[in-house]
PDB file of N, CA and C in Angstrom:
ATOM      1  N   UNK A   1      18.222  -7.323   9.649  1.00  0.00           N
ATOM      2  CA  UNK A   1      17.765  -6.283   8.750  1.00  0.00           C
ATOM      3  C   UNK A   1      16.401  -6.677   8.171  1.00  0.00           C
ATOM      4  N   UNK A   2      15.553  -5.805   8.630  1.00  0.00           N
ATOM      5  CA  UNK A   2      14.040  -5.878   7.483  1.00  0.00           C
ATOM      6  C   UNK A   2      13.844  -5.369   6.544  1.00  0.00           C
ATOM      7  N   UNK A   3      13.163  -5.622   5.204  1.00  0.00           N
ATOM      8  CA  UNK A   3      12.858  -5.205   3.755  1.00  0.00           C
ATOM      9  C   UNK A   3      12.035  -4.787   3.884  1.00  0.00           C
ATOM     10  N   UNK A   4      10.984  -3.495   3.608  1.00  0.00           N
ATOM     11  CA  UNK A   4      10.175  -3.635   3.237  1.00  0.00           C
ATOM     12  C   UNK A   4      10.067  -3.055   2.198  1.00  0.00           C
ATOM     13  N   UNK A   5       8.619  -3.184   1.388  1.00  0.00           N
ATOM     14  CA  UNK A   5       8.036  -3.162  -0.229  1.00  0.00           C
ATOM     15  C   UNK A   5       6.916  -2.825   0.186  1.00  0.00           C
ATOM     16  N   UNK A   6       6.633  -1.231  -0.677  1.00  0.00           N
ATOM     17  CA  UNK A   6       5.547  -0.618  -0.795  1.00  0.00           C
ATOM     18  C   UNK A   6       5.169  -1.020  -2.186  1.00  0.00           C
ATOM     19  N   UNK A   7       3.978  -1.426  -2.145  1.00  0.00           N
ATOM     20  CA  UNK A   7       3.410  -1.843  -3.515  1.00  0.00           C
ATOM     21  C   UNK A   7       2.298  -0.940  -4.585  1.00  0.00           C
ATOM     22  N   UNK A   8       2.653   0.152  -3.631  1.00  0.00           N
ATOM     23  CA  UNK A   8       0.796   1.186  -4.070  1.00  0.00           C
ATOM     24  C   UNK A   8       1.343   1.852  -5.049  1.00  0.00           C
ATOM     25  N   UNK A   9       3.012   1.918  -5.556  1.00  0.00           N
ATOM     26  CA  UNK A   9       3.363   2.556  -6.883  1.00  0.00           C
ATOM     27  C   UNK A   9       3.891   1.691  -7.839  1.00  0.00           C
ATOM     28  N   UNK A  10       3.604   0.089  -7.664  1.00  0.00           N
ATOM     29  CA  UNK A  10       4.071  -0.691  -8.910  1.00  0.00           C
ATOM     30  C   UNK A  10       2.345  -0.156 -10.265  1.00  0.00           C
ATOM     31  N   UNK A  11       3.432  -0.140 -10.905  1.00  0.00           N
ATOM     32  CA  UNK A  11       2.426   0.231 -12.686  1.00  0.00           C
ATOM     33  C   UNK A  11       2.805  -0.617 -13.682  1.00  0.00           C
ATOM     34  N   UNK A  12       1.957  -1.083 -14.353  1.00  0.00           N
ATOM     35  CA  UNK A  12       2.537  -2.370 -15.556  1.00  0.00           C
ATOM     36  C   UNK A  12       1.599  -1.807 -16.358  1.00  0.00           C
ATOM     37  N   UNK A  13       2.311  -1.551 -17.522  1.00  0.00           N
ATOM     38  CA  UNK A  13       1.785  -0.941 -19.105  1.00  0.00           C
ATOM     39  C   UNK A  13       0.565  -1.868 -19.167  1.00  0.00           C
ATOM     40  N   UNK A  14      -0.560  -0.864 -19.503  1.00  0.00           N
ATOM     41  CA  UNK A  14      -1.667  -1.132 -20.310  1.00  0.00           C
ATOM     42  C   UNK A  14      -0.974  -3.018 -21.591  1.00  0.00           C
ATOM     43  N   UNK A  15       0.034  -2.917 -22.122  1.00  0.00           N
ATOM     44  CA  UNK A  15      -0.209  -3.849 -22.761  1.00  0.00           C
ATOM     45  C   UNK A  15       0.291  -4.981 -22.181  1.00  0.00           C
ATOM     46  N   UNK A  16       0.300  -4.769 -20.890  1.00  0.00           N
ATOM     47  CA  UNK A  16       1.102  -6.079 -19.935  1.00  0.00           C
ATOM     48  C   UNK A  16       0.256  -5.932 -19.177  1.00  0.00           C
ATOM     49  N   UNK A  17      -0.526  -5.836 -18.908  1.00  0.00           N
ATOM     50  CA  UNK A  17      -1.809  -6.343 -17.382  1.00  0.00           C
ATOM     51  C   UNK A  17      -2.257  -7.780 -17.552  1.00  0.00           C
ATOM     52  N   UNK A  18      -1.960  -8.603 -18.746  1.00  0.00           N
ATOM     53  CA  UNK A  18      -2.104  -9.546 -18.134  1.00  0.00           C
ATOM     54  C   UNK A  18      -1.002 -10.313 -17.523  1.00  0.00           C
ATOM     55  N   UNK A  19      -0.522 -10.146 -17.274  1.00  0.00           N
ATOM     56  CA  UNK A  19       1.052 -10.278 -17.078  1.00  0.00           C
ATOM     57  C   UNK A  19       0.878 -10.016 -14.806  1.00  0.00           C
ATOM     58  N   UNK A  20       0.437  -9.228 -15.133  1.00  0.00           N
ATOM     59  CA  UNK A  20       0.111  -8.329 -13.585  1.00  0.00           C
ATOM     60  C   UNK A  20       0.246  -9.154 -12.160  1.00  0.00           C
ATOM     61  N   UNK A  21      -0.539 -10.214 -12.258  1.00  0.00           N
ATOM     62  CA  UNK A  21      -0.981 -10.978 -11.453  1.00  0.00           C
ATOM     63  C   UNK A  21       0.512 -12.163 -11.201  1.00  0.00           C
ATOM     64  N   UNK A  22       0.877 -11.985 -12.575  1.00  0.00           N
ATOM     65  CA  UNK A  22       2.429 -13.185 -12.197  1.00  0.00           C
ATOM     66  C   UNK A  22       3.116 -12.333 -12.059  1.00  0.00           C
ATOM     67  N   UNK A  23       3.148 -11.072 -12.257  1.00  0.00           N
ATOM     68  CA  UNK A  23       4.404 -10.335 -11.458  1.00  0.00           C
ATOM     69  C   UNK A  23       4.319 -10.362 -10.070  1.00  0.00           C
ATOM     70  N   UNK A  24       2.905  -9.889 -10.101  1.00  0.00           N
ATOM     71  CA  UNK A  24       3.125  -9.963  -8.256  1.00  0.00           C
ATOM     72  C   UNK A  24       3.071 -11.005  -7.538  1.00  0.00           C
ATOM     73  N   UNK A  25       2.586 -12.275  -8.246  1.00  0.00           N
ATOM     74  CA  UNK A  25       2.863 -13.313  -7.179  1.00  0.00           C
ATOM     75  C   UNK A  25       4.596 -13.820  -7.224  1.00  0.00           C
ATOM     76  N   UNK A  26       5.162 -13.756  -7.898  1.00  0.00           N
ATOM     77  CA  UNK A  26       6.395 -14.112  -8.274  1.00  0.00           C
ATOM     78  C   UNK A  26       7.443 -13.162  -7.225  1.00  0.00           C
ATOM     79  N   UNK A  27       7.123 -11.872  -7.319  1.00  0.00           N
ATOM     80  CA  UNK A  27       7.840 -10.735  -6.844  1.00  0.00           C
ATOM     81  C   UNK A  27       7.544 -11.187  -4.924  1.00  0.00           C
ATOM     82  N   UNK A  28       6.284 -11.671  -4.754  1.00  0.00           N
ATOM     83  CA  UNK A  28       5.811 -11.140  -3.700  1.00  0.00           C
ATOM     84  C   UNK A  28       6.233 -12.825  -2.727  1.00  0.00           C
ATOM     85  N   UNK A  29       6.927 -13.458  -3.409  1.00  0.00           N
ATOM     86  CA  UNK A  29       7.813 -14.877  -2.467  1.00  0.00           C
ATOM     87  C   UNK A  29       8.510 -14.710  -1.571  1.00  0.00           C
ATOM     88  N   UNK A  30       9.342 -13.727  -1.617  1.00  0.00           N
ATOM     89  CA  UNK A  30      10.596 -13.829  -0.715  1.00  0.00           C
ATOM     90  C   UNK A  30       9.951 -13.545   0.588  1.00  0.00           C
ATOM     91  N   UNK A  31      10.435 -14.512   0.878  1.00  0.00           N
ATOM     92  CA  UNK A  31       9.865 -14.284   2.774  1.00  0.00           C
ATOM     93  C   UNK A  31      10.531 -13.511   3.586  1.00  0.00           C
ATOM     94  N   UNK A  32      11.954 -12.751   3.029  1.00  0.00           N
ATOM     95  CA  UNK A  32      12.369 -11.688   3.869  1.00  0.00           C
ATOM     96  C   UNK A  32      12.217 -10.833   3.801  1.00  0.00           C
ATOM     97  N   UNK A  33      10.859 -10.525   3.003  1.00  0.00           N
ATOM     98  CA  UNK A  33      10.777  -9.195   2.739  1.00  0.00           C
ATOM     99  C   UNK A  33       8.920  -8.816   3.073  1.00  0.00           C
ATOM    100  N   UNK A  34       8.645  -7.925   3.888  1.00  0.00           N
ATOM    101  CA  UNK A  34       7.515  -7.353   4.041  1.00  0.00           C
ATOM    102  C   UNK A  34       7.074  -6.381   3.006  1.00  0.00           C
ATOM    103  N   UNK A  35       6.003  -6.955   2.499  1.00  0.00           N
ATOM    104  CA  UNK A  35       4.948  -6.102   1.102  1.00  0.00           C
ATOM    105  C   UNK A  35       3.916  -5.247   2.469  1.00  0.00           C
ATOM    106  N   UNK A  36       3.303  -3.797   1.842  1.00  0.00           N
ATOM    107  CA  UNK A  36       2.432  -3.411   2.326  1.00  0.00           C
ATOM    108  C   UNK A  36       1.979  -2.556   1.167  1.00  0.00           C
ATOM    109  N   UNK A  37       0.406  -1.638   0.937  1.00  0.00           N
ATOM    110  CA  UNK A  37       0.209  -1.101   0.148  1.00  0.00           C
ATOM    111  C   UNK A  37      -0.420   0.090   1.105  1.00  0.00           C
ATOM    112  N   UNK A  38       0.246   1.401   1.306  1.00  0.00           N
ATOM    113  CA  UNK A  38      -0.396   2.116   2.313  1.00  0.00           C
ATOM    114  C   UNK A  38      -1.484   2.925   1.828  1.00  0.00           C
ATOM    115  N   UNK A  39      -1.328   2.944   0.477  1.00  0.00           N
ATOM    116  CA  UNK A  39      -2.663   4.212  -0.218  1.00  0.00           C
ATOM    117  C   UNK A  39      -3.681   3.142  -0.888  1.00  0.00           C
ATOM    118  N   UNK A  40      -3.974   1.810  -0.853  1.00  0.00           N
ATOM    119  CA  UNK A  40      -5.175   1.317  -2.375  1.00  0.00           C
ATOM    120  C   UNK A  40      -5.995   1.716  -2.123  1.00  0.00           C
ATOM    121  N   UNK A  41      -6.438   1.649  -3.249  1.00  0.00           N
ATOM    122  CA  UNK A  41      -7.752   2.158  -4.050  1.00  0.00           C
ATOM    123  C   UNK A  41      -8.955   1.149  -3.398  1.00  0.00           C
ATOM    124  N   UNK A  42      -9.497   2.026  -3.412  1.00  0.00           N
ATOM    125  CA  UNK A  42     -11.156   0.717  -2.650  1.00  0.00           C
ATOM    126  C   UNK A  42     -11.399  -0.198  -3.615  1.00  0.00           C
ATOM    127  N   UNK A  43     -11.415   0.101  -5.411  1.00  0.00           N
ATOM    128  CA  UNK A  43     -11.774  -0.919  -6.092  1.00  0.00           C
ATOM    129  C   UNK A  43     -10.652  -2.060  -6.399  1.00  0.00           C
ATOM    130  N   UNK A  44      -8.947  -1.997  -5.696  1.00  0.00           N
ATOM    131  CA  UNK A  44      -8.086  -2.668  -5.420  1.00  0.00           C
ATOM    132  C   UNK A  44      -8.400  -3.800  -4.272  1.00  0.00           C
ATOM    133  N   UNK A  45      -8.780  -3.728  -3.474  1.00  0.00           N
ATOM    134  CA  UNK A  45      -9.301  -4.232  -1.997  1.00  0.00           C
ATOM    135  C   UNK A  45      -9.073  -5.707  -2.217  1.00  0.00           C
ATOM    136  N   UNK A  46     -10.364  -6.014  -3.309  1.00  0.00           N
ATOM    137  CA  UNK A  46     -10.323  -7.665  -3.129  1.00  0.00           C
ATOM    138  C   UNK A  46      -9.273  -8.157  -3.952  1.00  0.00           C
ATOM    139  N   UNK A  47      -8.639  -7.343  -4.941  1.00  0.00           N
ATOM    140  CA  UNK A  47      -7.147  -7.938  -5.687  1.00  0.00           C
ATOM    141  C   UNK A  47      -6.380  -8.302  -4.602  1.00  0.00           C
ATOM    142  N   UNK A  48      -5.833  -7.310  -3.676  1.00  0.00           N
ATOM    143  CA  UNK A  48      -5.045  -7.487  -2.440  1.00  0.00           C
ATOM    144  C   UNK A  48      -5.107  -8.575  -1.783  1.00  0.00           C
ATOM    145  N   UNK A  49      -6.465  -9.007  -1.291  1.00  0.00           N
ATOM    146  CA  UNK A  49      -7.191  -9.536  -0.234  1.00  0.00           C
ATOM    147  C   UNK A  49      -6.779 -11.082  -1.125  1.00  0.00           C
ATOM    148  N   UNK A  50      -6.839 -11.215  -2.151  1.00  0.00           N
ATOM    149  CA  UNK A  50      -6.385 -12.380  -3.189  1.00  0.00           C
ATOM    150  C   UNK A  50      -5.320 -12.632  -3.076  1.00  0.00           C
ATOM    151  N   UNK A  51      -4.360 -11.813  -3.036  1.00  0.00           N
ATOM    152  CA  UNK A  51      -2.835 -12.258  -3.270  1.00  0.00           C
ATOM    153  C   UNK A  51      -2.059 -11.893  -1.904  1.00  0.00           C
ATOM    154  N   UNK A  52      -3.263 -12.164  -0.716  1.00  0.00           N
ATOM    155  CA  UNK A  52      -2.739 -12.933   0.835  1.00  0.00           C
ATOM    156  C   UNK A  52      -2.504 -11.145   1.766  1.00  0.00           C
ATOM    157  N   UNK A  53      -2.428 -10.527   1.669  1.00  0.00           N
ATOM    158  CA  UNK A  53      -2.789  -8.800   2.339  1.00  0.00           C
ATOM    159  C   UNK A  53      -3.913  -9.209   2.885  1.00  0.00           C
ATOM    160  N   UNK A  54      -3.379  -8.700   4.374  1.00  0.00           N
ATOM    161  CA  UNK A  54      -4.204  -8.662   5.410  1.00  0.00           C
ATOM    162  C   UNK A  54      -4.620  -6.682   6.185  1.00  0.00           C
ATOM    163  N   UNK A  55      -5.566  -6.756   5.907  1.00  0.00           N
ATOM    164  CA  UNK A  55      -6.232  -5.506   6.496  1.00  0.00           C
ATOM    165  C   UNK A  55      -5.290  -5.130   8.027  1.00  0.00           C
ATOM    166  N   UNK A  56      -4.251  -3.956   7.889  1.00  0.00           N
ATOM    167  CA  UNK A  56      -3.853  -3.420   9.396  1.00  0.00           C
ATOM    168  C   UNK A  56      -4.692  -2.864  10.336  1.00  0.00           C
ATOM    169  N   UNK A  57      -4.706  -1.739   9.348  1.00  0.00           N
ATOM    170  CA  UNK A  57      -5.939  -0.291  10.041  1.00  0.00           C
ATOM    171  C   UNK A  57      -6.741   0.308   9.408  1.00  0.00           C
ATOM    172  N   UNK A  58      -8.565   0.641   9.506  1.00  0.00           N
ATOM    173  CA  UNK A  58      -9.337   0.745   8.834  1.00  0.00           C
ATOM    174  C   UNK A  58      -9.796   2.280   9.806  1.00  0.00           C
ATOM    175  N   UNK A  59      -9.024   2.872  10.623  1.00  0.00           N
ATOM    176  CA  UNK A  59      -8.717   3.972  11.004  1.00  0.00           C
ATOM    177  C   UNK A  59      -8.531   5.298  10.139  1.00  0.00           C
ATOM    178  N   UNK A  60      -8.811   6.405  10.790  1.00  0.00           N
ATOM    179  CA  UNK A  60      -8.528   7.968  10.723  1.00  0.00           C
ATOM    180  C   UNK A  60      -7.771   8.460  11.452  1.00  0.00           C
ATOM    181  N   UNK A  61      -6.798   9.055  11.367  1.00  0.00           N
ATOM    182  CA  UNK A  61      -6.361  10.176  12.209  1.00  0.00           C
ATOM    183  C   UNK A  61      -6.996  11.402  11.651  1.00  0.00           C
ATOM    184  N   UNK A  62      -6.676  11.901  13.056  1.00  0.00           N
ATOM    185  CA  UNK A  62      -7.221  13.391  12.868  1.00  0.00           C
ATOM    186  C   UNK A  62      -6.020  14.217  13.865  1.00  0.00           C
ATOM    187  N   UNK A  63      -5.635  15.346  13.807  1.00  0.00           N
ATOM    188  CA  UNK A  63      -4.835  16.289  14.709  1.00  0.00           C
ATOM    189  C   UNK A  63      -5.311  17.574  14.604  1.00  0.00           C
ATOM    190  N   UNK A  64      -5.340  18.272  15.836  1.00  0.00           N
ATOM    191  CA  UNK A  64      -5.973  19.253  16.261  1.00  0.00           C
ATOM    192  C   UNK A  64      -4.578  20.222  16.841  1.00  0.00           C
ATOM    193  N   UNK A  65      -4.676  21.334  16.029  1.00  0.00           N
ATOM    194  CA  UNK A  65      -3.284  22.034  16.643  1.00  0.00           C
ATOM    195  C   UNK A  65      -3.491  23.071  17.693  1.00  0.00           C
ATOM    196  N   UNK A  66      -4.016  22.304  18.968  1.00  0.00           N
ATOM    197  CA  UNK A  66      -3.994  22.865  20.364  1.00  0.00           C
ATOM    198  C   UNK A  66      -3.182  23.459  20.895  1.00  0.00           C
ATOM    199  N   UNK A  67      -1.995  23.688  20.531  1.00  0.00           N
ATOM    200  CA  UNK A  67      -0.679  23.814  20.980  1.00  0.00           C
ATOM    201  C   UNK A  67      -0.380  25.437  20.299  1.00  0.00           C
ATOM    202  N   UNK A  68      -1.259  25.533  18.950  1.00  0.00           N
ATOM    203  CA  UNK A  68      -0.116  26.550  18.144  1.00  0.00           C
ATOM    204  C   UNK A  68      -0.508  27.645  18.805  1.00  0.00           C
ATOM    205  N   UNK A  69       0.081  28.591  18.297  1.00  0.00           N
ATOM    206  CA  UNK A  69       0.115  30.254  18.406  1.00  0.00           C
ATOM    207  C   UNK A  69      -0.564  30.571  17.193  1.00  0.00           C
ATOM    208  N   UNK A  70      -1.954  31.826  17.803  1.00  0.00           N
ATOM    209  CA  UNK A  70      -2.097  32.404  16.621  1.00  0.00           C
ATOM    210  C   UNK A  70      -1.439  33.881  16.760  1.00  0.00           C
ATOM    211  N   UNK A  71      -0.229  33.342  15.236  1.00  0.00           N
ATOM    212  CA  UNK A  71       0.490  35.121  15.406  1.00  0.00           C
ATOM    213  C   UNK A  71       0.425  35.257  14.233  1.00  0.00           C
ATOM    214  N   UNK A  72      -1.069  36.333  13.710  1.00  0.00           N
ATOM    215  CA  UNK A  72      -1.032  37.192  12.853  1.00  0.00           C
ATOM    216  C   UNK A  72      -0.720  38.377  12.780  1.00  0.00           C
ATOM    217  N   UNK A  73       0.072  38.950  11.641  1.00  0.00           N
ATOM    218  CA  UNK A  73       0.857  39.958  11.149  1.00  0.00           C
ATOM    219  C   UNK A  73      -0.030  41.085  10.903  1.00  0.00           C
TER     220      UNK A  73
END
């Protein structure tokens, strides 16, 4: 069985940010469990890049609906 942990909706009160940085290193030990953050913020980047997050995909999709029907009424 794999874990994984999306991290792009942890929030820590304005009066706990300093706190922030030992939550997530503390939280982010267990080795059976895969962390990813699929939405950060660009000014997040090098926090990530600090606490060991490795860049997947720096990609776009795009889809083109070639396929549909146009059925207007």
């Amino acid at each position: 069985m794999v874990t994984r942990c999306n991290v792009s909706s942890w929030y820590v009160d304005p009066a706990f940010r300093i706190y922030s940085a030992m939550f997530a290193s503390m939280t982010q030990k267990r080795i059976n469990v895969t962390y990813f953050d699929v939405t950060p913020a660009t000014h997040t980047w090098p926090i990530l890049e600090a606490q060991g997050f490795e860049v997947y995909c720096r990609g776009r999709y795009y889809s083109v609906p070639a396929l549909s029907r146009n059925d207007v009424a």
